[in-house]
Structures are given as C-alpha cells and as structure tokens.
Protein backbone atom coordinates (compact mmCIF):
# COMPACT_ATOMS: atom_id res chain seq x y z
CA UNK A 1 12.34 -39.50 -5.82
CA UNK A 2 14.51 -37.14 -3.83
CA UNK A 3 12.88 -35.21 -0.64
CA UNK A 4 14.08 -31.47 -0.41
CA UNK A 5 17.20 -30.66 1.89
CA UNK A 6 15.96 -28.37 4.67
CA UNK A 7 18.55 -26.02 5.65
CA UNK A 8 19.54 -25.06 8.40
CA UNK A 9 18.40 -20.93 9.55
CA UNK A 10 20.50 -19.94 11.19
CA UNK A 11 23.79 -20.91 8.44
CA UNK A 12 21.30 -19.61 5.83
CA UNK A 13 19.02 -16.82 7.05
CA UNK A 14 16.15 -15.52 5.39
CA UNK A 15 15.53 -11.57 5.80
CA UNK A 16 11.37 -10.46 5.74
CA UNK A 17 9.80 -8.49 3.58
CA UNK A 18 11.34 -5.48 5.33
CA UNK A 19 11.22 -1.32 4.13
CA UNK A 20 14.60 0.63 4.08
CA UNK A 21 15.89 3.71 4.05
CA UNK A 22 18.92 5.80 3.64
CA UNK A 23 19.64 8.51 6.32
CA UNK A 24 22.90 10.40 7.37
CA UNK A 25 23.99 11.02 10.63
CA UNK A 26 27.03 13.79 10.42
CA UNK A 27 29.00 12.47 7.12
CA UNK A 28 28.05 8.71 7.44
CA UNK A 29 25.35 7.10 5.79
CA UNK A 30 22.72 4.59 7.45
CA UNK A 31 20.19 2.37 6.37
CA UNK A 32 17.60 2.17 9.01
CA UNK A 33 15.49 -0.94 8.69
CA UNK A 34 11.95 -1.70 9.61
CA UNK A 35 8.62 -3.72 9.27
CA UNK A 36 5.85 -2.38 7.00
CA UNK A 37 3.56 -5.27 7.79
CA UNK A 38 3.45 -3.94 12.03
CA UNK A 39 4.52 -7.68 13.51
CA UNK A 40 7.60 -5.70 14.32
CA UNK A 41 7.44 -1.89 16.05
CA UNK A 42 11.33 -2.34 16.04
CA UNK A 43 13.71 -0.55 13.77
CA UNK A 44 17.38 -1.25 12.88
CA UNK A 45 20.61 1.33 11.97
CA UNK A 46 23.27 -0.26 10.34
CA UNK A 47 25.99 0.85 8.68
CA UNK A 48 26.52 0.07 4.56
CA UNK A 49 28.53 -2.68 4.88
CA UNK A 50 25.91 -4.72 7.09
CA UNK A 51 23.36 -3.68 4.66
CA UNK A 52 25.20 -5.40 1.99
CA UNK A 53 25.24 -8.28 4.48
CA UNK A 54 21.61 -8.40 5.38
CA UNK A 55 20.63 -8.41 1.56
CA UNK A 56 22.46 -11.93 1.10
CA UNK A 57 19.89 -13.03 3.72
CA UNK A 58 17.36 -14.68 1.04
CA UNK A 59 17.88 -18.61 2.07
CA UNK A 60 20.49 -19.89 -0.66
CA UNK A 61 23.74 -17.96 0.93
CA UNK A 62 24.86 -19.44 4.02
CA UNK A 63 26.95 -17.06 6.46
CA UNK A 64 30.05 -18.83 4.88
CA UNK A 65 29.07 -17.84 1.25
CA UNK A 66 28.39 -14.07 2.64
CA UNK A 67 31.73 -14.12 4.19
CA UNK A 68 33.08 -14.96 0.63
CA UNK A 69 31.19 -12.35 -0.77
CA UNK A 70 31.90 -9.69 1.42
CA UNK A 71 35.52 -10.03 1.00
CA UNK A 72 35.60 -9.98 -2.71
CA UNK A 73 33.31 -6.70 -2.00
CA UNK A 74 35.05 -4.83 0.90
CA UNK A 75 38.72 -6.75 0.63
CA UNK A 76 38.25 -7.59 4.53
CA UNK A 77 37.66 -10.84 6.48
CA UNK A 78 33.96 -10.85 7.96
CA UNK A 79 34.13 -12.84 11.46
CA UNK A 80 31.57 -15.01 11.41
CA UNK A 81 30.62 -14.16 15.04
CA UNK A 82 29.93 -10.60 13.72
CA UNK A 83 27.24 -12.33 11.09
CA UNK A 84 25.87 -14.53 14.08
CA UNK A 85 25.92 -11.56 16.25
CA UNK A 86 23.61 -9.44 13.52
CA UNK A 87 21.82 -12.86 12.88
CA UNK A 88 20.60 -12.49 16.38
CA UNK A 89 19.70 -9.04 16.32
CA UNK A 90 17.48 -9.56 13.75
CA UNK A 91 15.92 -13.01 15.16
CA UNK A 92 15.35 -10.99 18.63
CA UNK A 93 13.23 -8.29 16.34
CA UNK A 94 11.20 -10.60 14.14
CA UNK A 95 12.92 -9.41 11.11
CA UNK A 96 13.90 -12.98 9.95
CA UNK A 97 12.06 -15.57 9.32
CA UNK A 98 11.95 -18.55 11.70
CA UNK A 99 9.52 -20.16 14.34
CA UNK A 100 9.55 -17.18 16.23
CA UNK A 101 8.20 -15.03 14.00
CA UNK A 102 5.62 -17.43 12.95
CA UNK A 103 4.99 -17.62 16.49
CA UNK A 104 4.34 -14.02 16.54
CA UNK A 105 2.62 -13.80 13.40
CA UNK A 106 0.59 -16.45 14.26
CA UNK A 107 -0.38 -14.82 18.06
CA UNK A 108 -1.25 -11.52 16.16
CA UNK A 109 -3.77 -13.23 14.11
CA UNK A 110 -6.13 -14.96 17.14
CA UNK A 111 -5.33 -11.19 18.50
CA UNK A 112 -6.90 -9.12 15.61
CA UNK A 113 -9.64 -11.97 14.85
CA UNK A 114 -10.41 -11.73 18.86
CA UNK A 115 -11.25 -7.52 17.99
CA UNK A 116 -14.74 -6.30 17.86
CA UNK A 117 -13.49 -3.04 15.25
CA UNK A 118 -10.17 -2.45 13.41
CA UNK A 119 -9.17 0.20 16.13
CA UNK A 120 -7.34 3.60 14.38
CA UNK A 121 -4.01 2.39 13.80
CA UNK A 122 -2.76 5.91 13.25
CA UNK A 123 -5.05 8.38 14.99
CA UNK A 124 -2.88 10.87 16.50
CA UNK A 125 -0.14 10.29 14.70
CA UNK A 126 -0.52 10.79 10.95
CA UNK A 127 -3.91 12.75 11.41
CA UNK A 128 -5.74 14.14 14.70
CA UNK A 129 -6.98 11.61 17.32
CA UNK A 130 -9.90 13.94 18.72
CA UNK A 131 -12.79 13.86 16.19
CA UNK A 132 -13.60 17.55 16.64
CA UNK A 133 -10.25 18.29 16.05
CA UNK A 134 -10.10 16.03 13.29
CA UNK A 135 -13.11 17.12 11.28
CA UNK A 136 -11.15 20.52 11.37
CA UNK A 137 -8.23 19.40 10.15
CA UNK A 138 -10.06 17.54 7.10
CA UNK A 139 -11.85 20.64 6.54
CA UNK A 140 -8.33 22.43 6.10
CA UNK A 141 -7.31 20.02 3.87
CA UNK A 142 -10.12 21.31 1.18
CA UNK A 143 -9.80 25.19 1.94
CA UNK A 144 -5.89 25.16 2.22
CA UNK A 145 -4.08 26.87 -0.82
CA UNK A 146 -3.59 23.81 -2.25
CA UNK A 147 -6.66 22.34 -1.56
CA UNK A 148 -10.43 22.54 -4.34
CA UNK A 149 -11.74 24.84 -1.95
CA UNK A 150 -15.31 25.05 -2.29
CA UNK A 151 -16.16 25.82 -5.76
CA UNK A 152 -18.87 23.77 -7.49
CA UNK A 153 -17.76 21.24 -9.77
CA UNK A 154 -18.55 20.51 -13.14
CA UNK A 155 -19.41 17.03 -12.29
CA UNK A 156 -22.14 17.78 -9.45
CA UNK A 157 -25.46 15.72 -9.51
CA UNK A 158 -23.46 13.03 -11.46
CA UNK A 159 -23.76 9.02 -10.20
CA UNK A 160 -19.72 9.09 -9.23
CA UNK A 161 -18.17 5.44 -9.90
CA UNK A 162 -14.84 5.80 -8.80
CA UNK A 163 -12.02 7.59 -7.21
CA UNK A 164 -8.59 7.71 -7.07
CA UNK A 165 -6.59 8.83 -3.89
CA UNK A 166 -3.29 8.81 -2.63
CA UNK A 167 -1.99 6.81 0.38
CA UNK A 168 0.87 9.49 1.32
CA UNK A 169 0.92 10.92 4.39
CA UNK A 170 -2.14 13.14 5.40
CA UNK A 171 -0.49 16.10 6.89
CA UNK A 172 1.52 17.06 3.70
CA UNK A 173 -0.68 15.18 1.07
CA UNK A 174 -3.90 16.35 2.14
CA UNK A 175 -5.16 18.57 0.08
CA UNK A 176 -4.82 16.29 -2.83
CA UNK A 177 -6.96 14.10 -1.21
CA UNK A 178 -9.57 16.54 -0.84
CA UNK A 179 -9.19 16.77 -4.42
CA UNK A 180 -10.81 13.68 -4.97
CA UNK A 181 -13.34 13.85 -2.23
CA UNK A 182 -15.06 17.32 -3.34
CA UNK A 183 -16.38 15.20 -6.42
CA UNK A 184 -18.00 12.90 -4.00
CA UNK A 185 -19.49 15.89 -1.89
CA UNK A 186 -21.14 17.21 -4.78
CA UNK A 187 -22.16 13.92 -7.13
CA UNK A 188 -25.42 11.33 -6.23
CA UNK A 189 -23.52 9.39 -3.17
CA UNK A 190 -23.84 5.31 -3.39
CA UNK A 191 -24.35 3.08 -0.99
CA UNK A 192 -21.32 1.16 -0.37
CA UNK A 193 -17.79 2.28 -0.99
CA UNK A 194 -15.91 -0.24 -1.85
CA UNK A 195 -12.04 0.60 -0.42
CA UNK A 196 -8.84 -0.86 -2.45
CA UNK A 197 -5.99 -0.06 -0.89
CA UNK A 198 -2.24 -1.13 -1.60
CA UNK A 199 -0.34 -3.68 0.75
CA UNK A 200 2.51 -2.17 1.24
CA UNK A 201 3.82 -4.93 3.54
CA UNK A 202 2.92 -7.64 0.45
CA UNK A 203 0.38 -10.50 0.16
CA UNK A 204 0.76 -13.98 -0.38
CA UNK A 205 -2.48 -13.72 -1.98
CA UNK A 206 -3.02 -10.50 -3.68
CA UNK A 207 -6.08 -9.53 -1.91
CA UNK A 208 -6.80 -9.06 1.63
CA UNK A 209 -10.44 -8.77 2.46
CA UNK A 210 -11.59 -8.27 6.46
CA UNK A 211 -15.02 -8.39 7.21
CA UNK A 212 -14.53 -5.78 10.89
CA UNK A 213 -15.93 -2.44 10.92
CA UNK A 214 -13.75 0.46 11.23
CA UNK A 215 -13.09 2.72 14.23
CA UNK A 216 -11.91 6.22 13.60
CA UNK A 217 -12.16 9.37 15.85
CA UNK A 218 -15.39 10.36 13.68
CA UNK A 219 -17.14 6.60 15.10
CA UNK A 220 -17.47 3.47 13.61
CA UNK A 221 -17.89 2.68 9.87
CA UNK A 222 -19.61 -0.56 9.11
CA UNK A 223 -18.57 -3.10 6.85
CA UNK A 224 -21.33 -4.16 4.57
CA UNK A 225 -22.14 -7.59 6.07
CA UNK A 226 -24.19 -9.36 3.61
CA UNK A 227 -21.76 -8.27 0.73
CA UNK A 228 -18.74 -9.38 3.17
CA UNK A 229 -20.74 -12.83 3.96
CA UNK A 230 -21.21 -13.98 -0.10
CA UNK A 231 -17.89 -12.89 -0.90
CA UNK A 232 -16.76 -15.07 1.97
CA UNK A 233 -18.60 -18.11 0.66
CA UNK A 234 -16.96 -17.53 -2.84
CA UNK A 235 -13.75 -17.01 -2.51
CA UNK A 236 -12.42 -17.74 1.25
CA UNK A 237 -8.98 -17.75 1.16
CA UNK A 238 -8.90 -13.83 0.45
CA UNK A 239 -9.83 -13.60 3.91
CA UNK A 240 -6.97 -15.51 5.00
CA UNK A 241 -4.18 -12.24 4.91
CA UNK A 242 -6.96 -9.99 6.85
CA UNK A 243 -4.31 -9.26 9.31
CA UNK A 244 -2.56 -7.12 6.65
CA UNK A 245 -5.38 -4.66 7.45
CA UNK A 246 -4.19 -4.15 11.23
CA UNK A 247 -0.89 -1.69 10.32
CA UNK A 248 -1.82 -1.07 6.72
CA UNK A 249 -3.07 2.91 6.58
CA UNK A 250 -4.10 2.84 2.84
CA UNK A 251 -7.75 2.14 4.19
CA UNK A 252 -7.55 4.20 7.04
CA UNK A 253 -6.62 7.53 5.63
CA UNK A 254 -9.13 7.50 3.33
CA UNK A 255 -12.00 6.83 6.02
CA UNK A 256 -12.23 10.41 7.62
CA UNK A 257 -12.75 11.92 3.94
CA UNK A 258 -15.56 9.55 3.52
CA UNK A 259 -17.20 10.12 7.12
CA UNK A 260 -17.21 14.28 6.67
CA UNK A 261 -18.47 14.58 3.16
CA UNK A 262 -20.99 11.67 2.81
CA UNK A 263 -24.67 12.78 3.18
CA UNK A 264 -26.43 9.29 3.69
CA UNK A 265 -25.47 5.94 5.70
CA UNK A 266 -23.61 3.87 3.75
CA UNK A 267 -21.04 0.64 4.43
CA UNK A 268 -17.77 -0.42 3.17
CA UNK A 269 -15.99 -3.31 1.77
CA UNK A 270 -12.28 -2.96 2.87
CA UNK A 271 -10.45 -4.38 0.43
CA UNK A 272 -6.07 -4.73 0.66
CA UNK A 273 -4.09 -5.39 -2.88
CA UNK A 274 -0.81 -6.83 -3.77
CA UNK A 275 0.10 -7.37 -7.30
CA UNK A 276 2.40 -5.67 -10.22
CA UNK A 277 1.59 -5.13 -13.57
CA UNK A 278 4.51 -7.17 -14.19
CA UNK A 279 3.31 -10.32 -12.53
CA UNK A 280 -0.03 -10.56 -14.77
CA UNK A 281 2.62 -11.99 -16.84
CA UNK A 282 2.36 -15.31 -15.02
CA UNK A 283 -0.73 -16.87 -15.63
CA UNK A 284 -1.09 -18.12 -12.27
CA UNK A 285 -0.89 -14.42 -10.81
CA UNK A 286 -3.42 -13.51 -13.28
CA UNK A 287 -5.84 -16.30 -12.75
CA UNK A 288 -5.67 -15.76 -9.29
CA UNK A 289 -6.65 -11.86 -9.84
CA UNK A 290 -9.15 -12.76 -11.97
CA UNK A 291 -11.21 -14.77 -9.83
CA UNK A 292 -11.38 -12.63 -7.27
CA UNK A 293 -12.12 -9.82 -9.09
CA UNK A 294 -15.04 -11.53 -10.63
CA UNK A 295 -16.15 -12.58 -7.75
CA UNK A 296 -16.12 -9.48 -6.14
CA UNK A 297 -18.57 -7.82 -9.22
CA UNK A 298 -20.77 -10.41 -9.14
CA UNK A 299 -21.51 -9.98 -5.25
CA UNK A 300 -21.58 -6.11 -5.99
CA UNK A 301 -24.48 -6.83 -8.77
CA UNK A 302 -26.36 -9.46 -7.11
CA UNK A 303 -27.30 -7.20 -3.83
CA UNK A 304 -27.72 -4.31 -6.72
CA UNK A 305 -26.69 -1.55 -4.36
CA UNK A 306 -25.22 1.40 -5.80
CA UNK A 307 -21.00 1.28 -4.74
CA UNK A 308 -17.96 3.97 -5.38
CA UNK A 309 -14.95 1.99 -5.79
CA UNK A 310 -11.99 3.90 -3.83
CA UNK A 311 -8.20 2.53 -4.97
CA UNK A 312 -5.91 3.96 -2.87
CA UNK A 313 -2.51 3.84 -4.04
CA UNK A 314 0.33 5.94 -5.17
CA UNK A 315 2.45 6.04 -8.38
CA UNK A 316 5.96 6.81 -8.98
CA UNK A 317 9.16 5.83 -6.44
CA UNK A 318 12.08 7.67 -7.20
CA UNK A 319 15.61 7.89 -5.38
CA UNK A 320 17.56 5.34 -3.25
CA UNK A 321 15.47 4.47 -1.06
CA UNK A 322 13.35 2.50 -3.35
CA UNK A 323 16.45 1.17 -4.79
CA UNK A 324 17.83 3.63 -7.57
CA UNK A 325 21.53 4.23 -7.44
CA UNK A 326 21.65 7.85 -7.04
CA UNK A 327 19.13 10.69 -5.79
CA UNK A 328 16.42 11.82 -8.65
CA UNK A 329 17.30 15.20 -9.88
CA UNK A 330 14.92 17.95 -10.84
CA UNK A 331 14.87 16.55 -14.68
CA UNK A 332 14.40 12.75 -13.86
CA UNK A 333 11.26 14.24 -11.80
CA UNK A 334 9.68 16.15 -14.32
CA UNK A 335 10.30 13.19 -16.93
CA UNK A 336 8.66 11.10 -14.39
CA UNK A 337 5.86 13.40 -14.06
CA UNK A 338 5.45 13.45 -17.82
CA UNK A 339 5.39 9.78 -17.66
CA UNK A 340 2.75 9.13 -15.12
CA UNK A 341 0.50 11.58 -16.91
CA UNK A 342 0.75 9.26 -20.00
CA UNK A 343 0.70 6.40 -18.24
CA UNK A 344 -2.94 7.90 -16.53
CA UNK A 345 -4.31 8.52 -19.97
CA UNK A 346 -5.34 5.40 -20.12
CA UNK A 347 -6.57 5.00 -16.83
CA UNK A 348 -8.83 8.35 -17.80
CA UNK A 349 -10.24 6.52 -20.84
CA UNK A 350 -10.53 2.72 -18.86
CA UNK A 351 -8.42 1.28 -20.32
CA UNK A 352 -7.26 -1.35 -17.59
CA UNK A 353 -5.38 -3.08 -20.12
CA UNK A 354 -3.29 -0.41 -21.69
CA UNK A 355 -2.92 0.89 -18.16
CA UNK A 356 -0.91 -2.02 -17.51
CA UNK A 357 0.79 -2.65 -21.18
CA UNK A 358 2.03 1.05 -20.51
CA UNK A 359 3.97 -0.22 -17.22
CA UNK A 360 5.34 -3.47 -18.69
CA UNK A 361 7.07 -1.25 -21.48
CA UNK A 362 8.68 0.25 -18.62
CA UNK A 363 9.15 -2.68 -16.98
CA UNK A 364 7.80 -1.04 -14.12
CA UNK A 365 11.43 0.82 -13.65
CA UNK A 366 9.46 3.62 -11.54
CA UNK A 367 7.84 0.91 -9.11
CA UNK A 368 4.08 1.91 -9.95
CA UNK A 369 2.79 0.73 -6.40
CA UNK A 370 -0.49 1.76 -6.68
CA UNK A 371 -1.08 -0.14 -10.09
CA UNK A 372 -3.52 -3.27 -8.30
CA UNK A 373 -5.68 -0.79 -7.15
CA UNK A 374 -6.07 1.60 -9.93
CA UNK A 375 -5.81 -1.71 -12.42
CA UNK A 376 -9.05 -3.31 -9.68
CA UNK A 377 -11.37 -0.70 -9.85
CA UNK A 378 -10.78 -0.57 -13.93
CA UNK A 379 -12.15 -3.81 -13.72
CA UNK A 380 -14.86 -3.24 -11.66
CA UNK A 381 -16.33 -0.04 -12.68
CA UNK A 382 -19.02 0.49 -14.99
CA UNK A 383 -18.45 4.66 -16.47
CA UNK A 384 -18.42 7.03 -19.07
CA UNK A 385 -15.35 8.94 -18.03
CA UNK A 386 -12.49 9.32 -15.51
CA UNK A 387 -10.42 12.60 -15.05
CA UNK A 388 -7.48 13.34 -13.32
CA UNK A 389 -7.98 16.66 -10.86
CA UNK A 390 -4.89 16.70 -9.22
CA UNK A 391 -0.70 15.42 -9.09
CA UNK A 392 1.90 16.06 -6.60
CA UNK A 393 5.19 14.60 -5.05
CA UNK A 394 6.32 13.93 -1.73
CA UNK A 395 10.39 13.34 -0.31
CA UNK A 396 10.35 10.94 1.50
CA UNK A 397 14.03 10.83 2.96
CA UNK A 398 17.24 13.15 3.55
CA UNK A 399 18.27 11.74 -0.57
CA UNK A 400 15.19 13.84 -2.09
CA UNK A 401 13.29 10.05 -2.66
CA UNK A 402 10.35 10.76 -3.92
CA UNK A 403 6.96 9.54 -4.10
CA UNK A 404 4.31 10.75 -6.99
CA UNK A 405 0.64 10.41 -6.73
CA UNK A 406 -2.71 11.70 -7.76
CA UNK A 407 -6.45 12.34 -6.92
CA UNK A 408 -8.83 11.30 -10.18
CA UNK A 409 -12.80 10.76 -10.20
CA UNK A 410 -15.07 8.64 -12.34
CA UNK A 411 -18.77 9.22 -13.46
C-alpha cells in the first residue's frame, strides 16, 4: 500500500476557479483576472506571458516545470523569483488555493449562515437600489422598444409551468427579461416559484439550495419553509454549497420581475446549478443529478402547491474570453444563432433528453452555460408546450465576446 505524496504549494500551485478576460490598454493586451464565486473582491492585470504562467498553476507543474515550459514557449529564462513573486500575489488575493483561502472560505460561511436574509448583492449596481426607482426601471424594461410592451398575450388565463430567463446583465438585457415575465403577468400565477439559477463560480455538488429569504429594494421574498425543511431532510448535502448564493446574481436578477408582476403572495425555493451536458456522461455526475432532482419533485408534489419553475441561465459563449482563439465574426454569430434555435427546439417540445444529446454532438464547443437549468426544469415540469418569445446577444469585452440568451414560457 503506498500513501499519496503531498506536494508541496507553493513549488506546485494550484490556481481557483477564476473568470478572465482580455482587455487592451493602448496596443498591449491584458488579461485581467478575478473571482466569480465573491471570496475575492480583488482583480489581477497581467500581461500574456504571466497568463500563460498562471494557467500551469493546476497542482502537477511545479515552478521548475513552468520555467521549462515557458522557455520552450517564449525562448527566455523565467527567474524563479518572478514565479514566487506572482505566487504571492495571488496567495495575498485568495486566488490560489491554500489554508488561507480555506480560511477565508471557511470564515465566509459562519458569516452568511450568521445572516437573517440574503442581503441584495447587486442593488445599485447592476439594477436600481431605491425600490421606487427600481419598480420604474423594471417597468421600462417591458415598455422599452425592445421590450413586449403591454399587449395581451395569446397565452393569458393559462396555468404557466415554466420560464426561461437570462442571467445577463439587467441594464442592457432587460427587456428580454420582460419577455418572459409578461407571460407570468397575464397566466393563473402559482404559488411557489421555484428559482434555478446557474453557478457561475462552479459547485462541487451541482446544486446549491439555501433555505434564507431574499432582500431586494422591493422587501423581502420568503423562502418556502416547509418545502425548504423536507428537502433538507432528503437530500442534505445540497445545502452544503449555500454560500454560492451570497455573490451569485442568477437568483437575484430575476427577483424584482417576480415582485412587480405577481398578483398573490407566494414563496420561493432558490435553487443554484452546476453541471454540463457533457458530464451526464459520467454516471456518477448523473446519479448525483438524479437524486436531487427527484427529490426535489417529490417535495414539490407532496405539499401539492401549485410552482413555476424559473431556470435562469444563458446559452452561447463566443470569443476569447471564454477561450476561442480569435474574436467571433458576424457569420460565426449568426451560425451560432441558428444553432441555439435548433438546439431550443427541443427544449420547446420537452425534450430534456434531446436537449442535451443536441449539445454532446457539439461537444458543447459553444459552452451552453445555462444547460443545468434549462435541462432541471425539463425534468421537473409537467406541460403541454414551451415557446421561445425572445433571443438576443450581449459583448461582453473590447474582442466582441459574446454571450447569447433567451426568454421562453411553458403552459
């Protein structure tokens, strides 16, 4: 029997799950750094050369190996005190792991259990922080030029099952989230919506449930207790990644929608998600999925309260920034678009299965983020039909990176 070598972190560093971007600055090019999850508010510039540096920072290359590597890359010695230097750097932000970031992350979990509400992690800066201000802005959103305006739908007095929302950024994607939310103004409202958002930081675990209410500038919205309790009792160690919900906006954005246009109290079960289509492949991954997701329906049908399930996610991610080699042009966009309009015929019919067979083909080369909660509430719903209402893009850097999403409803 042989025990496992432990080696040493700071000779073989291990980078977090950390977001990137390109950016220029005159005629160089950057890669700014930062941490989705919110246990860091830092961010990082470095230049392309440390970039290729920092992404040998996985655990099985020591600095000695990157020095290797680099010079076979660059044809230049790398001093090692420049790697320890940058090793530091990142260690003093909690953008490595090590002790001191479990530390942290373990601090910021007794912090967020010790919180009566999820406070508004984004209120005044991705949407407005004064309610009045911010029931106005919502309203904009659905009379804009780009927005349903206030037509009747063909759908009104219907039971609604499900939506489909983005996660983009309020201020330019609004409108298509309004897109979604008319069909809720005008159907038979439930009484619990249950909220699937993407992770964008990751989970260990696939799902994230919390069981806090959730403060906006429009009040509080209450999670449904007794559903939170006997999925709690079930399947416990979903709750274990409920920090994910502190930084993750997914949830959040799609709260002030629901607080405007809903007619009658209702709760919510804020749910996070994590998973590709690709990883159903491993049977563990999909076993894991599995139970919770049937543990989730079965609480939903034993209290017999009528729910909306809400997934929150985007689609396509185009451009460098999500790790293509060159910008997307204006035909790799519209081929894209084509695609994801396929690829949400399924989704349209409920077809969870296809929905995902569709992104294996591709072998999810357009990083489908959004699939684990589109492919969730496939599972969960119980409908006739879904429909998609609305699609639109968003750049998300200086390299025209670009993100794709949609609004759909279910009845």
């Amino acid at each position: 029997m042989t025990s496992e070598v432990v080696k040493d972190p700071t000779q073989y560093p291990v980078l977090r799950n950390l977001q990137f971007s390109p950016i220029k600055q005159g005629e160089d090019q950057l890669i700014v750094l930062w941490d989705p999850s919110g246990l860091s508010k830092e961010k990082l510039v470095i230049p392309l050369n440390y970039f290729f540096i920092v992404q040998h920072f996985d655990g099985e290359h020591s600095i000695q190996d990157i020095g290797a590597l680099y010079l076979k890359r660059f044809g230049e010695f790398l001093l090692p005190s420049k790697v320890e230097q940058l090793v530091a750097d990142l260690e003093q932000k909690l953008f490595l792991e090590g002790a001191r970031t479990e530390s942290a992350r373990e601090q910021a979990r007794l912090d967020y259990r010790r919180q009566s509400v999820r406070p508004a992690a984004f209120a005044g800066r991705s949407y407005e922080a004064d309610g009045i201000k911010l029931k106005k802005q919502v309203d904009g959103f659905f009379s804009s030029g780009e927005g349903p305006d206030f037509k009747p739908s063909e759908n009104r007095g219907k039971v609604i099952r499900g939506l489909v929302a983005p996660t983009y950024d309020l201020k330019q994607a609004g409108p298509v989230y309004a897109w979604a939310y008319k069909e809720l103004q005008e159907c038979q409202q439930p009484d619990v919506y249950v909220i699937i958002g993407t992770a964008h930081a990751g989970l260990e675990q696939f799902f994230a449930v919390t069981d806090k209410d959730f403060e906006t500038p429009l009040g509080i919205v209450k999670a449904d207790r007794a559903i939170m309790d006997r999925l709690k009792g079930l399947v416990p160690e979903y709750f274990e990644e409920e920090i994910a919900h502190q930084s993750e906006h997914a949830i959040e954005f799609q709260l002030p929608f629901i607080q405007t246009i809903a007619g009658k109290p209702f709760t919510i079960v804020p749910v996070l998600s994590s998973f590709s289509a690709m990883s159903l492949t491993d049977s563990t991954v999909r076993a894991s999925v599995d139970r919770f997701l049937t543990a989730l329906q079965d609480t939903l049908v034993a209290f017999g309260k009528t729910f909306c399930v809400v997934a929150a996610g985007e689609l396509a991610h185009l451009g460098m920034r999500y790790g293509d080699s060159a910008p997307p042009t204006d035909f790799s966009f519209h081929r894209s678009m084509q695609r994801d309009l396929e690829m949400l015929k399924p989704v349209e019919e409920l077809q969870p299965d296809a929905f995902e067979q569709f992104i294996q083909k591709e072998n999810d080369q357009r990083r489908i983020s959004g699939f684990s909660p589109i492919y969730s509430l496939l599972r969960l719903i119980q409908a006739e039909k879904g429909q998609v209402l609305r699609y639109d893009r968003g750049i998300t850097d200086q390299y025209n990176s670009t993100v794709t999403y949609a609004s759909m409803a279910f009845f």
